[in-house]
C-alpha atoms as a PDB file:
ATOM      1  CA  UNK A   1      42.195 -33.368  11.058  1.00  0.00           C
ATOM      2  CA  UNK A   2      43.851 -30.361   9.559  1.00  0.00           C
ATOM      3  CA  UNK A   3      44.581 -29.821   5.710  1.00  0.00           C
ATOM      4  CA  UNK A   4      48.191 -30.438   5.116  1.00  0.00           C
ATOM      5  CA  UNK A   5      50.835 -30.189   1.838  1.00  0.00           C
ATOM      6  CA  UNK A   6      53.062 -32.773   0.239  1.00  0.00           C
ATOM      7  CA  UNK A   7      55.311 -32.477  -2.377  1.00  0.00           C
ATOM      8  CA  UNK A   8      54.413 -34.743  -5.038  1.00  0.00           C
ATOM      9  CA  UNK A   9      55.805 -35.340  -8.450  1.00  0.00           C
ATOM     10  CA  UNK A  10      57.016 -32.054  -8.492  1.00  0.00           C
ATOM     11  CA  UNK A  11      54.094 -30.252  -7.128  1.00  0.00           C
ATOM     12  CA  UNK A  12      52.114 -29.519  -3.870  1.00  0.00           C
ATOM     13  CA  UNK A  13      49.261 -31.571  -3.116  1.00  0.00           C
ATOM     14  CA  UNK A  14      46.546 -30.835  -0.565  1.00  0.00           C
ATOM     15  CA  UNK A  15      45.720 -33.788   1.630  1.00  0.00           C
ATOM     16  CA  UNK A  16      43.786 -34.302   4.943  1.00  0.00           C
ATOM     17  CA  UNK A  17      44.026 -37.398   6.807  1.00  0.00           C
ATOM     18  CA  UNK A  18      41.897 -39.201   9.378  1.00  0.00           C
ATOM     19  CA  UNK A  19      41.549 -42.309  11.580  1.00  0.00           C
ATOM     20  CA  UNK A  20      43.657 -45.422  12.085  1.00  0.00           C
ATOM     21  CA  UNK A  21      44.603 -48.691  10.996  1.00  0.00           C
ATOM     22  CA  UNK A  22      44.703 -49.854   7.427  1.00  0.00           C
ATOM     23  CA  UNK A  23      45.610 -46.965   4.853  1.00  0.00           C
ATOM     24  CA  UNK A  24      43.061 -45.831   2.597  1.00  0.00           C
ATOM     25  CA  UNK A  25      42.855 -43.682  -0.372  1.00  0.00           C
ATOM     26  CA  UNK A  26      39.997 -41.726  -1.703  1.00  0.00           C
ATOM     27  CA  UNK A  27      40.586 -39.993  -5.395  1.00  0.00           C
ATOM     28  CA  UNK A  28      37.949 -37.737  -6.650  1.00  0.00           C
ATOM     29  CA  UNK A  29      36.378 -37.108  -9.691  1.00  0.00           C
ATOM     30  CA  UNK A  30      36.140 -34.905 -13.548  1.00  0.00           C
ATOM     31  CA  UNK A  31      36.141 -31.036 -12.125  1.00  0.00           C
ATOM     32  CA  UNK A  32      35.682 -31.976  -8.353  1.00  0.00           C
ATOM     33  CA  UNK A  33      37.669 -31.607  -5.637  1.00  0.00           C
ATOM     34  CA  UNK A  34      38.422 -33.963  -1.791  1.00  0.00           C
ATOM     35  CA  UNK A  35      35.757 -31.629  -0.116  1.00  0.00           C
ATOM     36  CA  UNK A  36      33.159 -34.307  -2.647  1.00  0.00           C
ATOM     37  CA  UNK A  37      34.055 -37.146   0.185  1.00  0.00           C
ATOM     38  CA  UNK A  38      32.038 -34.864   2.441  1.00  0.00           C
ATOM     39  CA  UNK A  39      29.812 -38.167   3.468  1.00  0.00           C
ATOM     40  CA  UNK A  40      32.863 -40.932   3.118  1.00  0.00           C
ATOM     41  CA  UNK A  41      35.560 -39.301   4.755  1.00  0.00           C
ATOM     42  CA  UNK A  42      34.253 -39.099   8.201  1.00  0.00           C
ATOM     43  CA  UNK A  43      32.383 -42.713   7.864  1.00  0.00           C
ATOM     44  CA  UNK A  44      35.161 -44.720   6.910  1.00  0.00           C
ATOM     45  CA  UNK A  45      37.640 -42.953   9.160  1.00  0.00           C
ATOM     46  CA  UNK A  46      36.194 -44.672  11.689  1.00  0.00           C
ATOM     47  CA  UNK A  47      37.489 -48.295  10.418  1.00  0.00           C
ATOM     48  CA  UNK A  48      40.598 -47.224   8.479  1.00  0.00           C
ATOM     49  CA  UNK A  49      43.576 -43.984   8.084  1.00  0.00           C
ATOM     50  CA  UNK A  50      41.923 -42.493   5.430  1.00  0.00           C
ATOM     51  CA  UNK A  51      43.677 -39.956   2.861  1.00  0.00           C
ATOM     52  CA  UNK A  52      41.303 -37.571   0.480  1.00  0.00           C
ATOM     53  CA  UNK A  53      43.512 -35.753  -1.816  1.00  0.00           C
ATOM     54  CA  UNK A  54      43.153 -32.989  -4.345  1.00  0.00           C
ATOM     55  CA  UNK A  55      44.326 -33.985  -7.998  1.00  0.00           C
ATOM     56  CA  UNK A  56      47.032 -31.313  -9.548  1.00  0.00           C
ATOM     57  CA  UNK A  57      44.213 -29.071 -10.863  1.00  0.00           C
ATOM     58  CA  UNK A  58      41.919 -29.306  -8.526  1.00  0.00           C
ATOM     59  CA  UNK A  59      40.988 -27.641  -5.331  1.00  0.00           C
ATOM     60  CA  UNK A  60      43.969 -26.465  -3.010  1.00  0.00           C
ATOM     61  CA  UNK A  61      46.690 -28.813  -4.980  1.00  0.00           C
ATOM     62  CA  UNK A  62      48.742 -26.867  -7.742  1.00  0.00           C
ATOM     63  CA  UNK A  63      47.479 -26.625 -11.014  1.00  0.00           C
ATOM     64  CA  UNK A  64      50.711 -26.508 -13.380  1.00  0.00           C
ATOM     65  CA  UNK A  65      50.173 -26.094 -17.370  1.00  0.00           C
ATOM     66  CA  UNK A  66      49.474 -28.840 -19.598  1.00  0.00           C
ATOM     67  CA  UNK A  67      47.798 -32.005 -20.666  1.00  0.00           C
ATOM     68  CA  UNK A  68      47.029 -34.106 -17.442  1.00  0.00           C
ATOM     69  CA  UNK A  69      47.781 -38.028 -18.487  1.00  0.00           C
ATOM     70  CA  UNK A  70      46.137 -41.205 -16.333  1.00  0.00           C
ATOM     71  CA  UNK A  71      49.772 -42.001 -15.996  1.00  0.00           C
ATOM     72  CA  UNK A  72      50.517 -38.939 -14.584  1.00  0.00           C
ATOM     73  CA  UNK A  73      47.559 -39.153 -12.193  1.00  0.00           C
ATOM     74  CA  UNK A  74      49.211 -42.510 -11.284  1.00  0.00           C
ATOM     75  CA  UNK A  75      52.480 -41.329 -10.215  1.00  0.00           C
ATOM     76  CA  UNK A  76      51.242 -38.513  -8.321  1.00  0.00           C
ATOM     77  CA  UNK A  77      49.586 -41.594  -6.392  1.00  0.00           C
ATOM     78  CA  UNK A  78      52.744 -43.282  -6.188  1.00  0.00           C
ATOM     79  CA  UNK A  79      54.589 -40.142  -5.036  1.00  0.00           C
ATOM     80  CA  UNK A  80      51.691 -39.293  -2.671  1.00  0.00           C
ATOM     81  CA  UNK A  81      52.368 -43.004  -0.627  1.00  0.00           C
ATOM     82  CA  UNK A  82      55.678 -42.360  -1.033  1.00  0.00           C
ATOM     83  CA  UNK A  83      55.648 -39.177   1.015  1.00  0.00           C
ATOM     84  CA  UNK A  84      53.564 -40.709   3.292  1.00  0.00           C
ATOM     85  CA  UNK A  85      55.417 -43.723   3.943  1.00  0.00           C
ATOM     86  CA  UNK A  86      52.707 -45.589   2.652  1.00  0.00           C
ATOM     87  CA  UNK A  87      53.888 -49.372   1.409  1.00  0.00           C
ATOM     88  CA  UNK A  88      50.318 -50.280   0.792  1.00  0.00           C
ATOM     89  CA  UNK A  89      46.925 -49.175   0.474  1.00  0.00           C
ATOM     90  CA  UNK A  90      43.408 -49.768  -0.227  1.00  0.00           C
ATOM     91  CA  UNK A  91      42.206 -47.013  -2.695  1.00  0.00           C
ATOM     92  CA  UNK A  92      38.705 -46.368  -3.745  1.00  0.00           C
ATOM     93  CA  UNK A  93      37.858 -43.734  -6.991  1.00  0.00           C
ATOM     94  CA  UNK A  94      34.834 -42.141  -7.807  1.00  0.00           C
ATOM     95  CA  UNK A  95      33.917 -41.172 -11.170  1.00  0.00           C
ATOM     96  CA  UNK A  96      36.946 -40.235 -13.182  1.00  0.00           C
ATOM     97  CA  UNK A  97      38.880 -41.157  -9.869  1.00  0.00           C
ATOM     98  CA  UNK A  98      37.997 -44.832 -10.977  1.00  0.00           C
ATOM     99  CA  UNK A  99      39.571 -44.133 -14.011  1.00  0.00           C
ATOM    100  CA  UNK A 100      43.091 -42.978 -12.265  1.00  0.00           C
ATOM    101  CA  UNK A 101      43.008 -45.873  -9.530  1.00  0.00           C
ATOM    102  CA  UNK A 102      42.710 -48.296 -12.611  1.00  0.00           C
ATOM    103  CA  UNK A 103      45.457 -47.101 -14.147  1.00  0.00           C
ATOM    104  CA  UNK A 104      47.507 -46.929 -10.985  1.00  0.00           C
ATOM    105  CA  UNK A 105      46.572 -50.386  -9.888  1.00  0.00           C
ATOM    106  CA  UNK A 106      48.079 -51.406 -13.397  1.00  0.00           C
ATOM    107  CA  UNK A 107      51.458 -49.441 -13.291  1.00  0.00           C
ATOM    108  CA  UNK A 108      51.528 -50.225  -9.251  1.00  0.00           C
ATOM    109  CA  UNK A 109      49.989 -53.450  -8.092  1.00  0.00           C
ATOM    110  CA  UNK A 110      52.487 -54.390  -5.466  1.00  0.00           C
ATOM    111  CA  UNK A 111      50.950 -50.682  -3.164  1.00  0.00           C
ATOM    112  CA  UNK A 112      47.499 -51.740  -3.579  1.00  0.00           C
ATOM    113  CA  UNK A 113      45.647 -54.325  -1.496  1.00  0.00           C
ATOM    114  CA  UNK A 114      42.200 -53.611  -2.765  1.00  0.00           C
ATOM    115  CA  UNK A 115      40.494 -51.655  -5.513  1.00  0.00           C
ATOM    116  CA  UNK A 116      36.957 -50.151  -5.242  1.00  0.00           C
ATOM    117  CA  UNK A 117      35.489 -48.604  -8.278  1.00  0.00           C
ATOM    118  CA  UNK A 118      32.203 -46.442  -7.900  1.00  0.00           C
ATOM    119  CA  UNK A 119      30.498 -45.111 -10.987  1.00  0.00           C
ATOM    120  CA  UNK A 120      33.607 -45.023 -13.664  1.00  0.00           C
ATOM    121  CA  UNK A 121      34.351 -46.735 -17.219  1.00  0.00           C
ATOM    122  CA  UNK A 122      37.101 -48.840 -18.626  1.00  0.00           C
ATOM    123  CA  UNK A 123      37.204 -46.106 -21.507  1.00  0.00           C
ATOM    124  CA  UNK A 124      35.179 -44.380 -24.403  1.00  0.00           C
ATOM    125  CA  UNK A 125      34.330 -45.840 -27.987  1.00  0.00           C
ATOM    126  CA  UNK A 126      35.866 -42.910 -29.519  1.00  0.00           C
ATOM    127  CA  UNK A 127      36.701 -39.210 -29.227  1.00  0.00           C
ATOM    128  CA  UNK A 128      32.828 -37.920 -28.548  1.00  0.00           C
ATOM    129  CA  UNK A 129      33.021 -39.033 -25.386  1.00  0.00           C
ATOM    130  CA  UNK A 130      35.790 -37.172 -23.465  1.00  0.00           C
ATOM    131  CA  UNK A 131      34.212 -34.611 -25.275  1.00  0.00           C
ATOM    132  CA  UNK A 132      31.021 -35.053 -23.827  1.00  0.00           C
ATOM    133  CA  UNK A 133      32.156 -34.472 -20.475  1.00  0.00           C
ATOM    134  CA  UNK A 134      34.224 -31.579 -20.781  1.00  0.00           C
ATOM    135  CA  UNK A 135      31.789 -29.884 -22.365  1.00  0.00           C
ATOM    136  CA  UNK A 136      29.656 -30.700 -19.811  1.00  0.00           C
ATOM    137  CA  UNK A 137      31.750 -29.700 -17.222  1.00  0.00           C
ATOM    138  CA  UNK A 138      32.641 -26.405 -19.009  1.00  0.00           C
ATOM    139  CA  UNK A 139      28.905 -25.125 -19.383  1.00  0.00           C
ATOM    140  CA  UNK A 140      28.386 -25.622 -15.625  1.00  0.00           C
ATOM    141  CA  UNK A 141      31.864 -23.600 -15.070  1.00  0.00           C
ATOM    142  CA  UNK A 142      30.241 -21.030 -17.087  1.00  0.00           C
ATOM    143  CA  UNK A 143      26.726 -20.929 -15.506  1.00  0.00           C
ATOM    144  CA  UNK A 144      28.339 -20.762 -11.910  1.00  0.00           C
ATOM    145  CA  UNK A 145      30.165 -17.266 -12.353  1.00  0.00           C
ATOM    146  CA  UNK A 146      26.681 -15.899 -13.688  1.00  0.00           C
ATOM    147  CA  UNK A 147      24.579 -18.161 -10.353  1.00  0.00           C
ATOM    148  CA  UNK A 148      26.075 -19.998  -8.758  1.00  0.00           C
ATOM    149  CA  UNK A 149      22.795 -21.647  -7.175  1.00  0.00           C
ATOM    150  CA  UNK A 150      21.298 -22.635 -10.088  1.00  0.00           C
ATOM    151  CA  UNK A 151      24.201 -24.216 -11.735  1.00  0.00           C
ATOM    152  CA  UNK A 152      24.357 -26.251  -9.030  1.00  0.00           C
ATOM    153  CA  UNK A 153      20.908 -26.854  -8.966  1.00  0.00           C
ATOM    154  CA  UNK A 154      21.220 -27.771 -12.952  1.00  0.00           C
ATOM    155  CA  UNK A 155      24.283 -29.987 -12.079  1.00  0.00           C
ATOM    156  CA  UNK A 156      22.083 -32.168 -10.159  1.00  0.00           C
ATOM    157  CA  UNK A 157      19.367 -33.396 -12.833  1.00  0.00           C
ATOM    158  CA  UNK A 158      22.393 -35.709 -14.750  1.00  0.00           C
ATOM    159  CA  UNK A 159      23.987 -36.469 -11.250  1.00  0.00           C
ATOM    160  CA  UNK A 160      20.832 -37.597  -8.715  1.00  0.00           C
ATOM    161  CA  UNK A 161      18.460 -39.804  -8.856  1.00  0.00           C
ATOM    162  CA  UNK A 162      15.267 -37.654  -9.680  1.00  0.00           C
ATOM    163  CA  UNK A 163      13.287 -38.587  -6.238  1.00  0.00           C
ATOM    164  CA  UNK A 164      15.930 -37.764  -4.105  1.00  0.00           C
ATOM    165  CA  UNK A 165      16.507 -34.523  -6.337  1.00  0.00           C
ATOM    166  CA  UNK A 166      13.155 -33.527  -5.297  1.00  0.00           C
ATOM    167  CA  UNK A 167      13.646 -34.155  -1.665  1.00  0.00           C
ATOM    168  CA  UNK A 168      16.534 -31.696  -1.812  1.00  0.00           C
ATOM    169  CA  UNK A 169      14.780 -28.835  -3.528  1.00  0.00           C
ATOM    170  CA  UNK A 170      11.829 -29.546  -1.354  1.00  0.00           C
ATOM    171  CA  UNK A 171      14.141 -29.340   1.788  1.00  0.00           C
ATOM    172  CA  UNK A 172      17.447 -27.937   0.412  1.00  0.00           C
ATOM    173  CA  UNK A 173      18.620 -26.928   4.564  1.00  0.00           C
ATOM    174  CA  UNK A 174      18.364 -30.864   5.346  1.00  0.00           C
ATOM    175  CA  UNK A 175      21.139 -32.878   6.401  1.00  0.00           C
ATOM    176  CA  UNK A 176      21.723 -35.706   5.221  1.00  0.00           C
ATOM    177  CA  UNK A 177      22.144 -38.588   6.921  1.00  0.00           C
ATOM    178  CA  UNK A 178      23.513 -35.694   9.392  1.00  0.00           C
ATOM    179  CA  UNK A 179      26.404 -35.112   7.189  1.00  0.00           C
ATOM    180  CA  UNK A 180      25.763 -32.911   4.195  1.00  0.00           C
ATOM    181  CA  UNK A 181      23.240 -30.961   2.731  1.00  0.00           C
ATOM    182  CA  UNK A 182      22.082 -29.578  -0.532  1.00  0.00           C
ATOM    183  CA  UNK A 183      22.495 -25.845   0.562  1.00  0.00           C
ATOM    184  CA  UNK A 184      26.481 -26.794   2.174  1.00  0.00           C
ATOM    185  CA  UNK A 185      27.258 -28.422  -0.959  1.00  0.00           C
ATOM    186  CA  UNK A 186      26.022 -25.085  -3.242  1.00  0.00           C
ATOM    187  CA  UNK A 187      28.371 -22.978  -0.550  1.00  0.00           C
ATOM    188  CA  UNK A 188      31.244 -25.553  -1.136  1.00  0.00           C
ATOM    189  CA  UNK A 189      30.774 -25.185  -4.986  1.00  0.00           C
ATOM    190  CA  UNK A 190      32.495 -21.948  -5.289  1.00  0.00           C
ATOM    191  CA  UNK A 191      35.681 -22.566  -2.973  1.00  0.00           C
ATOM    192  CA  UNK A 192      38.629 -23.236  -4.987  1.00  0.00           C
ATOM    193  CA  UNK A 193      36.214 -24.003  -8.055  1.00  0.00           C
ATOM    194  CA  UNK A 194      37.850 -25.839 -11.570  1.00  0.00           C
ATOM    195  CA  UNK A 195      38.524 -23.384 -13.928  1.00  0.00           C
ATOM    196  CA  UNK A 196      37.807 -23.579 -18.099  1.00  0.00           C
ATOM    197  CA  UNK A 197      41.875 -24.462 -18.215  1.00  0.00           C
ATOM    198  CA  UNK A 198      41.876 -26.637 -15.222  1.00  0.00           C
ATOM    199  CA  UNK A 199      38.890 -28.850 -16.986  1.00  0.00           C
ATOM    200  CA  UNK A 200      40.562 -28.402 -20.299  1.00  0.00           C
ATOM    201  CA  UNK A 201      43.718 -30.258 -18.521  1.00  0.00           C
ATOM    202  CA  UNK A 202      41.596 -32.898 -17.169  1.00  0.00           C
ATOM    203  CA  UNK A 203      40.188 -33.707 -19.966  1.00  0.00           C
ATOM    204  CA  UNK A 204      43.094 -34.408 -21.903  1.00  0.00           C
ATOM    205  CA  UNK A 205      43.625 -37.657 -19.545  1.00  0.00           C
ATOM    206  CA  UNK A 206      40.387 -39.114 -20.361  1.00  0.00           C
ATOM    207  CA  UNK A 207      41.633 -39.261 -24.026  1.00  0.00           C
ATOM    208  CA  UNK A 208      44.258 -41.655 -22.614  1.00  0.00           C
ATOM    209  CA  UNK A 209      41.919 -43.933 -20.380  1.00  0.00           C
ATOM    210  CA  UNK A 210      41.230 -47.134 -21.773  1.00  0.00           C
ATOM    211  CA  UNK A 211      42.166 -50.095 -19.384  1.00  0.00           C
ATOM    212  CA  UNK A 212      39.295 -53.048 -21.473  1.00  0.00           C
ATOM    213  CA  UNK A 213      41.951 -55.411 -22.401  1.00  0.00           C
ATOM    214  CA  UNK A 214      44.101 -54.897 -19.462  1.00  0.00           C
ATOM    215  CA  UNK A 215      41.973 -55.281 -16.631  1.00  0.00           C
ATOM    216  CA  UNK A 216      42.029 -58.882 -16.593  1.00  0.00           C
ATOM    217  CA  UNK A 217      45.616 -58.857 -15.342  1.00  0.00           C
ATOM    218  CA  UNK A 218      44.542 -57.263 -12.331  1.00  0.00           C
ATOM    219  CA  UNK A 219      44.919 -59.672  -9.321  1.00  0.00           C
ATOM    220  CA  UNK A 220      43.677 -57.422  -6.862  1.00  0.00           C
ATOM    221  CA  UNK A 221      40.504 -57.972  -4.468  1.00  0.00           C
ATOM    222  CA  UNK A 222      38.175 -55.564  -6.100  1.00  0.00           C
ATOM    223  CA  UNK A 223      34.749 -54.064  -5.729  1.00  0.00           C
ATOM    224  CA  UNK A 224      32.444 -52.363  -8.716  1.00  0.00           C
ATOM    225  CA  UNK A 225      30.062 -50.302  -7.057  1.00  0.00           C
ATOM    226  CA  UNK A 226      27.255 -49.038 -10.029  1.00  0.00           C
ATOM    227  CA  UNK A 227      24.342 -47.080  -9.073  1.00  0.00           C
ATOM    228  CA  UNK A 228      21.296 -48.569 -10.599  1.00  0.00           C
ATOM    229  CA  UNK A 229      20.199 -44.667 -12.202  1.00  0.00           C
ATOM    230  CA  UNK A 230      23.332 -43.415 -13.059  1.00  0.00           C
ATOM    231  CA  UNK A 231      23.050 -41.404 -16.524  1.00  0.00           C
ATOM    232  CA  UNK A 232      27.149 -40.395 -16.691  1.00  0.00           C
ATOM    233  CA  UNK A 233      28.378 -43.691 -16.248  1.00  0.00           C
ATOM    234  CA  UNK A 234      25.599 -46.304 -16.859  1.00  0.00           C
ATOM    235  CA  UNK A 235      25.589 -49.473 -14.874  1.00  0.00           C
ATOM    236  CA  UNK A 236      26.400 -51.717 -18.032  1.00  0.00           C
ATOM    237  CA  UNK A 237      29.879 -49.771 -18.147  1.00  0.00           C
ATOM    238  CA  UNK A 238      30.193 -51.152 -14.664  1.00  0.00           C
ATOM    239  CA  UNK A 239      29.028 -54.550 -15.567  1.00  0.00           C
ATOM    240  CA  UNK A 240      31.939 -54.755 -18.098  1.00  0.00           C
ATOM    241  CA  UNK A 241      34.962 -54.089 -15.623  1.00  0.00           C
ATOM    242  CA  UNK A 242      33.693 -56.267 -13.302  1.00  0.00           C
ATOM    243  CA  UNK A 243      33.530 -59.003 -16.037  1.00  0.00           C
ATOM    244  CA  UNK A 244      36.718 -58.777 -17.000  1.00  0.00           C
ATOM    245  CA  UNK A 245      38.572 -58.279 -13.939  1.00  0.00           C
ATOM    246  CA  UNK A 246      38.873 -61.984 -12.480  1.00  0.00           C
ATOM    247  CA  UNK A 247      38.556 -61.212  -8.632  1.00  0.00           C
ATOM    248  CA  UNK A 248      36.034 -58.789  -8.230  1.00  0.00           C
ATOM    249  CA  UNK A 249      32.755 -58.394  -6.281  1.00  0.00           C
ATOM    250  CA  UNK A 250      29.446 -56.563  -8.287  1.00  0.00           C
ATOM    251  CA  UNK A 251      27.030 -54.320  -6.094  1.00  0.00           C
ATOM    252  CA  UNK A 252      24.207 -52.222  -7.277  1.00  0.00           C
ATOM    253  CA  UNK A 253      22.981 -49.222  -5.366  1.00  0.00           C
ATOM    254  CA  UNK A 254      19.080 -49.379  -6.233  1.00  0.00           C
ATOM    255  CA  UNK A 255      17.649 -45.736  -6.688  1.00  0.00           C
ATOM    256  CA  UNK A 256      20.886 -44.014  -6.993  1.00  0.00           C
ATOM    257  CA  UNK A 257      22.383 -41.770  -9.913  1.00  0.00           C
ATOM    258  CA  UNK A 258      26.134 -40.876 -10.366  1.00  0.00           C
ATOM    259  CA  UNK A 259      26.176 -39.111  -6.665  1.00  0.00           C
ATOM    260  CA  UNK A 260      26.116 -42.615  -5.020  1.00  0.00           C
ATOM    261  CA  UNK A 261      28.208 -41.711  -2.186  1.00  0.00           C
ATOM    262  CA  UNK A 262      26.383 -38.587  -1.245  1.00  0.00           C
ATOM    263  CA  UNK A 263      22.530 -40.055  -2.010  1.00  0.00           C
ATOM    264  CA  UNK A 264      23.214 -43.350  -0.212  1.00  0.00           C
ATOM    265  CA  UNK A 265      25.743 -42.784   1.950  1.00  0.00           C
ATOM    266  CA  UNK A 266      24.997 -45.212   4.581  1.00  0.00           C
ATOM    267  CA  UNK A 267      24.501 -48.267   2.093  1.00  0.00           C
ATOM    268  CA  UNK A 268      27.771 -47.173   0.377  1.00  0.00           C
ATOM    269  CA  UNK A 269      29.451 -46.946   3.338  1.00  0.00           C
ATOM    270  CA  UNK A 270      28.510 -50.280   4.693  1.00  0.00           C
ATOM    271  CA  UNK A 271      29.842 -51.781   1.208  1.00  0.00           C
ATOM    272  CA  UNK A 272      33.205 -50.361   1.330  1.00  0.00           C
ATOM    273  CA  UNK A 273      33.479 -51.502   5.212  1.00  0.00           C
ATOM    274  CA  UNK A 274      32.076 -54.659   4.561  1.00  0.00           C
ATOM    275  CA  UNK A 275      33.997 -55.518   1.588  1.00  0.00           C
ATOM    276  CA  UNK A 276      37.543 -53.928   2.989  1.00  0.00           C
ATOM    277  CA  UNK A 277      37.125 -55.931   6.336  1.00  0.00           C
ATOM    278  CA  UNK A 278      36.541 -59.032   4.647  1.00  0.00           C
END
């Protein structure tokens, strides 16, 4: 597995690739980057060719000027597969990566197969929320140039479940589930890190997420995977897509906050392999 480039939409986009069989997308989340698969990548390569991808502004991809859209996000997708020579894929996005596969499995319905969602929203009652995040996100860009260890540590108390926060601090070296730990992760924080502009771009696409009334035309086998302690995007958000979308599965990860896929990696995991082999 070596990181490779593809030009996409009129950019370069950093990819790696793994495995065989059935294609399989992973898109990342607000101000993160395709290292955040760290405990999916190597698990589900074993079933399926899986693709982690940086987002234009993130990590290794380019990072032109301007407003990001969730349809631009989309055909970036699009022109990722098509690079590829990818007809059709299963795609799974995290966080405000659910946001962009939603919106790409409305403008392209004919690539996907199946749609996993894991910790996302169909949208925001008003302008606060976008607002909200980047904020968020901006005050932890700050922190990090002054320590970078304790913004990361800070990160964690609206993105873990509080037990298993403890269990890091009390054992930050330990590796989890032998695949990540809390001291690699504060290491992998500073590589290629989102800048103030890059999560000012970002941001500007959540302003155009809202998918509510449009989700019920999505015919697509599709799983909503909430996390029962998640304080960014609550379980109830959750709840609503998968009521509205009319083939979809609902799974709870019990104990869990918005880091699902790193805090309960094997139970994640199983979900995605389960539900994609069905």
């Amino acid at each position: 597995m070596t990181e490779q480039y593809a030009e996409v939409n009129g950019i370069k986009i950093s990819y790696e690739m793994a495995g065989e069989g059935e294609p399989l997308l992973l898109v990342h989340g607000f101000g993160a980057k395709k290292e955040n698969w760290i405990a999916t990548f190597p698990e589900l390569s074993k079933h399926f060719k899986v693709i982690r991808f940086d987002n234009r502004g993130a990590g290794r991809s380019d990072r032109p000027k301007g407003d990001y859209t969730m349809e631009l996000f989309a055909d970036d997708i699009s022109s990722l597969m098509d690079f590829l020579d990818i007809k059709k894929a299963n795609i799974i996005g995290w966080s405000l990566g659910g946001m962009i596969v939603q919106n790409f499995v409305l403008k392209y319905p004919e690539k996907v197969n199946k749609m996993i969602l894991i910790n996302s929203n169909h949208g925001f009652p008003d302008e606060s929320g976008p607002i909200v995040y980047k904020n968020m996100r901006l005050d932890e860009q700050k922190s990090k140039k002054v320590d970078h260890v304790k913004a990361w540590w800070d990160s964690t108390r609206t993105s873990y479940h509080i037990k298993f926060r403890k269990e890091m601090e009390a054992n930050p070296s330990k590796k989890w589930y032998g695949l990540w730990s809390a001291e690699e992760r504060i290491a992998e924080s500073i590589i290629n890190p989102a800048t103030a502009e890059d999560i000012e771009m970002q941001a500007a696409a959540l302003k155009t997420h809202n998918t509510f009334n449009r989700l019920k035309t999505i015919q697509n086998p599709s799983l909503i995977l909430a996390a029962s302690h998640d304080r960014l995007t609550p379980r109830s958000s959750m709840e609503e897509i998968h009521n509205q979308l009319p083939n979809s599965k609902f799974i709870v990860i019990d104990k869990a906050g918005h880091s699902s896929p790193l805090e309960k990696a094997p139970e994640v995991n199983q979900a995605i392999i389960d539900f994609l082999k069905e």
